[in-house]
Structure formats: C-alpha cells, structure tokens
C-alpha atoms as a PDB file:
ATOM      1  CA  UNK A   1      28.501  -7.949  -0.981  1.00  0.00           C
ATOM      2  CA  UNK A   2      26.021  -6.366  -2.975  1.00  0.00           C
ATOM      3  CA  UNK A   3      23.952  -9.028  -3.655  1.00  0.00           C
ATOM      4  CA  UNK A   4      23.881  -9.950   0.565  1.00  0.00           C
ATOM      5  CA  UNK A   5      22.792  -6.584   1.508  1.00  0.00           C
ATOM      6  CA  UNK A   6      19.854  -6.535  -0.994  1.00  0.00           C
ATOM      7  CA  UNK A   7      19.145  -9.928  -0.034  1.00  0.00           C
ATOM      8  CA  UNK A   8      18.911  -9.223   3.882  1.00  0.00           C
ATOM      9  CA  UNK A   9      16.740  -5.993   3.363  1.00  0.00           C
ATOM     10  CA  UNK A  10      14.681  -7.427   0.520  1.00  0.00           C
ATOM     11  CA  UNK A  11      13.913 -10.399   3.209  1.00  0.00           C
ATOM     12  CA  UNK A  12      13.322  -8.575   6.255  1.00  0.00           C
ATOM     13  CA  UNK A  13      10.879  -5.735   4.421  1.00  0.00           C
ATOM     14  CA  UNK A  14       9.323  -9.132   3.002  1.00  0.00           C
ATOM     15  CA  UNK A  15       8.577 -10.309   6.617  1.00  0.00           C
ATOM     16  CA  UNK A  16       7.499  -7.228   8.246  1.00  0.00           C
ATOM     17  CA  UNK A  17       5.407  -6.697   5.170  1.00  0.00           C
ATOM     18  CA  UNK A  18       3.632 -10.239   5.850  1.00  0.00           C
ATOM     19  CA  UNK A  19       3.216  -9.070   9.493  1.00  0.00           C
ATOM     20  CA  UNK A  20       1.722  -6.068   8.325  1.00  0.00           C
ATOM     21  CA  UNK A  21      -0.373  -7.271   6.408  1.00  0.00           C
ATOM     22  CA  UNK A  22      -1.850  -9.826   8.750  1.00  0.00           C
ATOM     23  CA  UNK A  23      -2.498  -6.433  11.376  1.00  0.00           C
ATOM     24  CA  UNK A  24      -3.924  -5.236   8.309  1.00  0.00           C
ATOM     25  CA  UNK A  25      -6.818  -7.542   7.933  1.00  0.00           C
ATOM     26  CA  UNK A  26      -7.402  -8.218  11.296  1.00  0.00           C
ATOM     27  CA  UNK A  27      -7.893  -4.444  11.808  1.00  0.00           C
ATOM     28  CA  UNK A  28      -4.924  -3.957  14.640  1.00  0.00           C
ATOM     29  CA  UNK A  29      -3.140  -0.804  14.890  1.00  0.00           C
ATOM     30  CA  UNK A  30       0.155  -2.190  15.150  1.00  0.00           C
ATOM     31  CA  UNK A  31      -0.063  -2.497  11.348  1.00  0.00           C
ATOM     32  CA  UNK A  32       0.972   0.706  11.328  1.00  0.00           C
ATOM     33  CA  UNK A  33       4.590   0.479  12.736  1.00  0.00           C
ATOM     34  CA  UNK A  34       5.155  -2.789  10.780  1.00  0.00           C
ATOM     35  CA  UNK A  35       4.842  -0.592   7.405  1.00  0.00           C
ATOM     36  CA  UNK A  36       7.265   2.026   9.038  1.00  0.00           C
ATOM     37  CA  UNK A  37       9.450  -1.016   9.384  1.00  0.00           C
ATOM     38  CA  UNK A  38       8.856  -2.264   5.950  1.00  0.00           C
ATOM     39  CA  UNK A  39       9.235   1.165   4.216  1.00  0.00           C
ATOM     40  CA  UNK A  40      12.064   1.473   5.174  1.00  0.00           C
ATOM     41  CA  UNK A  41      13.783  -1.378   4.109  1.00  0.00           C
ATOM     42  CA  UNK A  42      11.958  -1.311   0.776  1.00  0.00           C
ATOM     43  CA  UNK A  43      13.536   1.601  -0.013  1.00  0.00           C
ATOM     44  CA  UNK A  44      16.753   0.477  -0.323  1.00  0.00           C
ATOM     45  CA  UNK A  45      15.381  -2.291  -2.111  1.00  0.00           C
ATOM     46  CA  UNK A  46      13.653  -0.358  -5.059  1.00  0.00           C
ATOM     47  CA  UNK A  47      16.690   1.908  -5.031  1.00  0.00           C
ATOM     48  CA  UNK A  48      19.272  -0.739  -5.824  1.00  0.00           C
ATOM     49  CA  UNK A  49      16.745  -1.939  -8.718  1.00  0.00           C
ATOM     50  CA  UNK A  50      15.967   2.133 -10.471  1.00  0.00           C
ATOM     51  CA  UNK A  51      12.435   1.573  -9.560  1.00  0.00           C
ATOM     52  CA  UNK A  52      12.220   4.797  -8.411  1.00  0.00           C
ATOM     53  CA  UNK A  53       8.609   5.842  -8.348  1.00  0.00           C
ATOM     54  CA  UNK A  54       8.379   2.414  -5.547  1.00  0.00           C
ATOM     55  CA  UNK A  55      10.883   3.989  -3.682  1.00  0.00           C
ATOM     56  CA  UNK A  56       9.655   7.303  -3.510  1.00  0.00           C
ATOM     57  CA  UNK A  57       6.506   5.368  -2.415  1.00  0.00           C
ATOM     58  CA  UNK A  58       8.039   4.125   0.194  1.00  0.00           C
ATOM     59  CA  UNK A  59       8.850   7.317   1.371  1.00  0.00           C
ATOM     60  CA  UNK A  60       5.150   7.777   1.523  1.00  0.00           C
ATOM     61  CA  UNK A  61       4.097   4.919   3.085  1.00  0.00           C
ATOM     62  CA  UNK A  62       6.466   6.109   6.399  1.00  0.00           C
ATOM     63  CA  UNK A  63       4.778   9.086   6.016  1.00  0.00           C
ATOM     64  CA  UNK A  64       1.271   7.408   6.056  1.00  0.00           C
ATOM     65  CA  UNK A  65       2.048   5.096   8.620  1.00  0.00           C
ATOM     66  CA  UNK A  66       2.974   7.630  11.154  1.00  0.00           C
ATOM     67  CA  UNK A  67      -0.321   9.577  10.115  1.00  0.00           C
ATOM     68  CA  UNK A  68      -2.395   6.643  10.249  1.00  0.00           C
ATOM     69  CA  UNK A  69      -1.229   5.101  13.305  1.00  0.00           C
ATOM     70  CA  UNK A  70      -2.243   8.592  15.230  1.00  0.00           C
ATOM     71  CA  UNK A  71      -5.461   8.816  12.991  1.00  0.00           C
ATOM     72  CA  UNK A  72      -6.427   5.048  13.954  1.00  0.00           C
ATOM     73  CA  UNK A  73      -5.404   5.903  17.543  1.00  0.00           C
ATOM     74  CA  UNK A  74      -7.674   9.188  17.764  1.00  0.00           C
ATOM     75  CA  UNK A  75     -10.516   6.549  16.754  1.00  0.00           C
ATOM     76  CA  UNK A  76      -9.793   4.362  18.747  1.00  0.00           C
ATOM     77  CA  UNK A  77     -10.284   6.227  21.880  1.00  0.00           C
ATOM     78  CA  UNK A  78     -12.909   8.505  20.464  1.00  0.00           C
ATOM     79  CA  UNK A  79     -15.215   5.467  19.814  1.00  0.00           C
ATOM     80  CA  UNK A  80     -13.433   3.721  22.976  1.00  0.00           C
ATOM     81  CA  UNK A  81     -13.124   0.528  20.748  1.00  0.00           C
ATOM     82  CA  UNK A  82     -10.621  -1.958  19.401  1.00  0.00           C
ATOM     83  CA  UNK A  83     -12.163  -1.852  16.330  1.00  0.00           C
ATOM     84  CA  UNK A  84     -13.250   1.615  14.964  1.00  0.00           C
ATOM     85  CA  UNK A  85     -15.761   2.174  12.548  1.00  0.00           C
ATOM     86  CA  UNK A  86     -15.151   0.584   8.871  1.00  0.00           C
ATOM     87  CA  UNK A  87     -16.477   3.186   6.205  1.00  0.00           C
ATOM     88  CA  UNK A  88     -17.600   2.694   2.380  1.00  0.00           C
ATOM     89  CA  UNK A  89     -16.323   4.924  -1.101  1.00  0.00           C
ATOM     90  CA  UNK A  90     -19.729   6.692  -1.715  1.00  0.00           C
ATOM     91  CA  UNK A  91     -20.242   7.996  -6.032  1.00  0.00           C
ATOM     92  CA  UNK A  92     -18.436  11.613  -4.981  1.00  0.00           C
ATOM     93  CA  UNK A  93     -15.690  10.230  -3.190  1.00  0.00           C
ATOM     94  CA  UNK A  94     -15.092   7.652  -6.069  1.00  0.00           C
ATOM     95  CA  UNK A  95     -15.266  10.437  -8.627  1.00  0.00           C
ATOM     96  CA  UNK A  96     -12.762  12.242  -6.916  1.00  0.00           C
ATOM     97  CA  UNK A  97     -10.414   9.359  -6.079  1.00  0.00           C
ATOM     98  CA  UNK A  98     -10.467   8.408  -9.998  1.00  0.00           C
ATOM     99  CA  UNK A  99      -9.314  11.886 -10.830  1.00  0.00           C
ATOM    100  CA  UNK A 100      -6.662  12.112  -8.235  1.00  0.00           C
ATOM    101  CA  UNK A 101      -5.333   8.680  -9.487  1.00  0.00           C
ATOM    102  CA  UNK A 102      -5.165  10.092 -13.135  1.00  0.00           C
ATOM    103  CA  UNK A 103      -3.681  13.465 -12.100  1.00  0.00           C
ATOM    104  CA  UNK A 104      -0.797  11.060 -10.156  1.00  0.00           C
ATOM    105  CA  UNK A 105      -0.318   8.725 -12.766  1.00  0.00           C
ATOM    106  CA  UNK A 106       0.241  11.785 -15.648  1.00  0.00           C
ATOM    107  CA  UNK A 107       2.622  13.205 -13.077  1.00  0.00           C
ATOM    108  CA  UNK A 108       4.427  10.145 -11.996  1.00  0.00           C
ATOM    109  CA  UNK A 109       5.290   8.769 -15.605  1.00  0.00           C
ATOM    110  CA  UNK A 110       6.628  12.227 -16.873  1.00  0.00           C
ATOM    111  CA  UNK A 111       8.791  12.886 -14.182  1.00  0.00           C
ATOM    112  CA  UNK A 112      10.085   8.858 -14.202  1.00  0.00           C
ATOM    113  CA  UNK A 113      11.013   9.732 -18.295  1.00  0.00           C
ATOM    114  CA  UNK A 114      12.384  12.815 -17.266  1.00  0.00           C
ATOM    115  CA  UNK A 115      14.295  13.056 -14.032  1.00  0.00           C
ATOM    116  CA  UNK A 116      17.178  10.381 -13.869  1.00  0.00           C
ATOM    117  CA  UNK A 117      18.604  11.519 -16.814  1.00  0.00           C
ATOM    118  CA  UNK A 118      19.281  15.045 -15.259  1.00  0.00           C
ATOM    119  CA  UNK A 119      20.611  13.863 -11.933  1.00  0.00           C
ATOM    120  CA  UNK A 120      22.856  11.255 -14.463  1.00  0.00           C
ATOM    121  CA  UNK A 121      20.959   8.196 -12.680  1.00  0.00           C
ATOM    122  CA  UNK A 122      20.557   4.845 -14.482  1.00  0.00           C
ATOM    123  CA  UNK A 123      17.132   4.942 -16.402  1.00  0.00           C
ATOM    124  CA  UNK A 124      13.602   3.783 -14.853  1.00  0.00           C
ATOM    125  CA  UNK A 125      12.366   0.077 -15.462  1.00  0.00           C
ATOM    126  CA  UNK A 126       8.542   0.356 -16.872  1.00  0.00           C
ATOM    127  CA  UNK A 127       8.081   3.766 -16.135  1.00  0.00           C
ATOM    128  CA  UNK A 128       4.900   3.414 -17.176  1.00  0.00           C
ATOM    129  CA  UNK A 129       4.013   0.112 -14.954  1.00  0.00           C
ATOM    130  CA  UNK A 130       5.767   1.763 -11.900  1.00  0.00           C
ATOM    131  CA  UNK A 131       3.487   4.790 -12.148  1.00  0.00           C
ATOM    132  CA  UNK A 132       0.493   3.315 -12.407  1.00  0.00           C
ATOM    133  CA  UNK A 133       1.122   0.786  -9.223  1.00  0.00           C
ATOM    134  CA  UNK A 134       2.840   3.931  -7.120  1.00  0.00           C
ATOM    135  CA  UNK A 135      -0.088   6.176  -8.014  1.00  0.00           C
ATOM    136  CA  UNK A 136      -2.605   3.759  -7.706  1.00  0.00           C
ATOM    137  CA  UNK A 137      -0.524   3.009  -4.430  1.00  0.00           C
ATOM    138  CA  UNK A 138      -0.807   6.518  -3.235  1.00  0.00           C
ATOM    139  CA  UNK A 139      -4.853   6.129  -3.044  1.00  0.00           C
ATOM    140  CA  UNK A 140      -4.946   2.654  -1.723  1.00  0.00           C
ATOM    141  CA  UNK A 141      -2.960   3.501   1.486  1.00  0.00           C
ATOM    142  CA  UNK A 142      -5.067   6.943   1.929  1.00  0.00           C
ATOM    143  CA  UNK A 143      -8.143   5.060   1.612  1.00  0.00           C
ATOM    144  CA  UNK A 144      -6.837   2.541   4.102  1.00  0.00           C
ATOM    145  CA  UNK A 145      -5.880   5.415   6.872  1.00  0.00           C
ATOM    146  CA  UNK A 146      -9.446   6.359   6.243  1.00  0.00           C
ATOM    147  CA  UNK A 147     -10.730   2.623   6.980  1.00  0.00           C
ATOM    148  CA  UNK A 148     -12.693   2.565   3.177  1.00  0.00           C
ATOM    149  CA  UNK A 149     -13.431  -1.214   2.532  1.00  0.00           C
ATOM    150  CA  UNK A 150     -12.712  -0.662  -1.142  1.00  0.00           C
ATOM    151  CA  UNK A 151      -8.912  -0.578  -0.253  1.00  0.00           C
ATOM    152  CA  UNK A 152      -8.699  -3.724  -0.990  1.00  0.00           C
ATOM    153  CA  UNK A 153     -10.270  -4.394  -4.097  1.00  0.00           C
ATOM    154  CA  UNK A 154      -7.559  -1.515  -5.371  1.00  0.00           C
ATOM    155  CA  UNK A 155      -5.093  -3.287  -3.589  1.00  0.00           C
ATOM    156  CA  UNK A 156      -5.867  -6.893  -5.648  1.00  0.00           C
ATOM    157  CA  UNK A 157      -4.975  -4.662  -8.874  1.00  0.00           C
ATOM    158  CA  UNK A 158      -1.708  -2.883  -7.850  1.00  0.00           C
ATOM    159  CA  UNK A 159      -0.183  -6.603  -6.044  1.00  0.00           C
ATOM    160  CA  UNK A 160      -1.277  -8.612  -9.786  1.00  0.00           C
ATOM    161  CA  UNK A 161       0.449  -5.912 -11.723  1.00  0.00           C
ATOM    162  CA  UNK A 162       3.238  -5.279  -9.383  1.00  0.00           C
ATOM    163  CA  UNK A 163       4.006  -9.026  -9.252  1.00  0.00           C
ATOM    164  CA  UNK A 164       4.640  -9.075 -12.799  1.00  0.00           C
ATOM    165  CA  UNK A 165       6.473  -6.086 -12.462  1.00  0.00           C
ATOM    166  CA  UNK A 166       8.657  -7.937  -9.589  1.00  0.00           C
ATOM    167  CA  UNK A 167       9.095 -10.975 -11.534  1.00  0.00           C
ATOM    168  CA  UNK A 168      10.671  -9.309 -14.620  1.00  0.00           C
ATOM    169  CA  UNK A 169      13.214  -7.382 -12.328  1.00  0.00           C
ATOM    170  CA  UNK A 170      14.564 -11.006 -10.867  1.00  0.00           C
ATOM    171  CA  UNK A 171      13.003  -9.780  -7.425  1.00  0.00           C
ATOM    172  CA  UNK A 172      11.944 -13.009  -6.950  1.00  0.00           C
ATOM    173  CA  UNK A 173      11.265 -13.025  -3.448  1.00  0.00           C
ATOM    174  CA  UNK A 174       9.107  -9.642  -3.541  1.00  0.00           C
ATOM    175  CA  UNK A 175       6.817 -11.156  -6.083  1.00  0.00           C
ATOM    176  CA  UNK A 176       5.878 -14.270  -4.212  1.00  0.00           C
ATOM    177  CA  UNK A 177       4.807 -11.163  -1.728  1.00  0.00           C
ATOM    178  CA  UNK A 178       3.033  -9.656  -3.581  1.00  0.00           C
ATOM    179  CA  UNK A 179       1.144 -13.077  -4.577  1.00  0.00           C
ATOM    180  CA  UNK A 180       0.500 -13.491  -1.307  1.00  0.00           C
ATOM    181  CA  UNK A 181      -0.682 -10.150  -0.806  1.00  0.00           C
ATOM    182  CA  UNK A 182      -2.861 -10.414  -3.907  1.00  0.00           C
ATOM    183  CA  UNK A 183      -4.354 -13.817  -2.114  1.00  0.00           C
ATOM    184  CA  UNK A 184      -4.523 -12.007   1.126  1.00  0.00           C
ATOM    185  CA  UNK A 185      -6.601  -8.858  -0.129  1.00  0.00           C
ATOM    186  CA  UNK A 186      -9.285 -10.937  -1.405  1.00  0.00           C
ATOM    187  CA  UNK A 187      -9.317 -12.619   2.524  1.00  0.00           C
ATOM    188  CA  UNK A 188      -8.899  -8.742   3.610  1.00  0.00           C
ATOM    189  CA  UNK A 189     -12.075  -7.748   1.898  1.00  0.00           C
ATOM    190  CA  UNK A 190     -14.386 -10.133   2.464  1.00  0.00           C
ATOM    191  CA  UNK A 191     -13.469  -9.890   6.303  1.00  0.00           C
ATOM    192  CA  UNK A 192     -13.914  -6.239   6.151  1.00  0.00           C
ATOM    193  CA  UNK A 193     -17.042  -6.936   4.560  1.00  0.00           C
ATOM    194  CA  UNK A 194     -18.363  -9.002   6.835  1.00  0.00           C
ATOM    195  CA  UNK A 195     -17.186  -6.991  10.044  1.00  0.00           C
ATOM    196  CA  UNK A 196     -18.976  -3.878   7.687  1.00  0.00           C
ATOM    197  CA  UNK A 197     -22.610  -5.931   7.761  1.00  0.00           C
ATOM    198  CA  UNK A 198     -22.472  -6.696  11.155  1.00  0.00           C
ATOM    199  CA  UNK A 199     -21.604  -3.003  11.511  1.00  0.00           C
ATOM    200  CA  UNK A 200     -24.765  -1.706  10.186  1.00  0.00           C
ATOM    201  CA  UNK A 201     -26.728  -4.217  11.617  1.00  0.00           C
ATOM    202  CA  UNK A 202     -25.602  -3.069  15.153  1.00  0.00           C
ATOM    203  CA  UNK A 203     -26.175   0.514  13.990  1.00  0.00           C
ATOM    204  CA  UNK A 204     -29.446  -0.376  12.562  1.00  0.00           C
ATOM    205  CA  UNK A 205     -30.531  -2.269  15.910  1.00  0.00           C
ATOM    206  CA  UNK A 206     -29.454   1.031  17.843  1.00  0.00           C
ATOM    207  CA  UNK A 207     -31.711   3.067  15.270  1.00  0.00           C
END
C-alpha cells in the first residue's frame, strides 16, 4: 500500500512539475500554482525517502509560489503586460547571493547531522548532497520570483546533482525529471535570453 501511495504522489508532483516547468519558460504566471500543486505532493514524497532538507524545501517552494504568483501579478498590471520585465544578477547582487548560499548550506548540513536523531527519525541520505541542492534551491526559486535570467544556469547545477541524488534513492521516476528539467533549463535560458535582448533593444529604441 505503501509503495501505491508513493507511487501516485511521486507521479502526479512529476506531472505538475513538467507543467510547471513549461509556464516556467514560457514566462506564464500560472507557473506559480502548478509548483503549489507540486510542493505539495513532493513533500510526501521526500518524506517517505528521509530526504528531509527536499522536503522542508518543499515547504518553501508553497511558500514562494504564493509570494511569487502575487509578486508576478503586481508586475503584471503595473507594467500592464503579459510579460513583465526580465532582469540580470549584477557583481553586488552575485556577491551577496554566493554568501547567502554558503551561510544556507553550513546551516542546512549541520542541522540534517543533527536533528533526526533527537526527534528519533531514521537518519538523512547525503546530508551533505541534500544541502547543497536545497540551499542552492532556496536562491534559485528567489531569483526566479525576482525574474533574474541567471536562475537557470543555477538551476542546470542543482537538477545534474539532484538527479544523481534521485537515482541512488531508487526514485527513478523523479530523476528522469530532473533530466528533463536539466534539458529544459538550458531551453529556459536561452529563451530568457533572447526575450532579455529584444528587451533592451526595445528599451534602447525608446531611449
């Protein structure tokens, strides 16, 4: 019975994932309830497995998704387009991204070593793996509520690693995802890229 239950939720946050994702590159707000949708189920997914730092960032991609579909929203009618504006990490921003990925990552493995023994829960898979993909996770989905381009390029790093993460936990179907979204983020960028030159061309025209 088990085995059915993770089955069904593995493959339905596998397909709202996909459906996500496509929003995702195509720049559609309703990306943002298909990762509420996906969260969800994904939580119960990485909870059944003790990957516990993917679960609790799960818990903040709801969180994310709720913020970015108002943020994306507010854009959207205060440049009354579609489409809002597609911004860039400038050398500050990087700087400070960097740090707040290091700071995460320190945090997340020490409290993945430390924590399920004291509430007497089974031990965490690859502590180390799973906190670098959930912190580098955390960024990634901030930067993509802000509309940064370089999202994705982050994004191609957490779905190689997490695949191999995916594979060695027999989540089979979760790591042909994450191939997919690894194939996917390189389509992601260079759309975004493109949609970004014809951005500042328009701007520059205005100018």
């Amino acid at each position: 019975m088990t085995e059915f239950i993770l089955s069904w939720t593995e493959w339905v946050g596998f397909v709202s994932a996909l459906i996500y994702l496509y929003f995702s590159v195509n720049q559609k707000i309703w990306l943002w309830p298909m990762g509420i949708l996906s969260s969800v189920f994904y939580m119960v997914v990485f909870f059944d497995v003790q990957l516990y730092a993917d679960m609790v960032l799960q818990v903040y991609y709801l969180v994310v998704s709720i913020a970015g579909w108002i943020m994306w929203r507010h854009k959207q009618v205060e440049e009354s387009k579609e489409k809002t504006k597609i911004r860039v990490v400038n050398k500050a921003l990087l700087i400070n991204l960097s740090a707040s990925f290091i700071v995460l990552y320190v945090i997340l493995a020490f409290l993945l070593i430390k924590i399920p023994p004291i509430l007497n829960l089974a031990s965490s898979d690859m502590p180390y793996w799973d906190a670098f993909t959930t912190a580098a996770s955390f960024v990634a989905t901030w930067m993509l509520a802000k509309k940064m381009m370089e999202q994705w390029l982050v994004w191609i790093v957490i779905d190689l690693v997490a695949m191999g993460m995916y594979i060695y936990k027999g989540l089979h179907i979760t790591a042909l995802l994450f191939f997919i979204y690894s194939v996917i983020a390189v389509w992601g960028y260079l759309s975004w890229l493109k949609d970004y030159k014809f951005q500042k061309t328009v701007l520059n025209t205005v100018k």
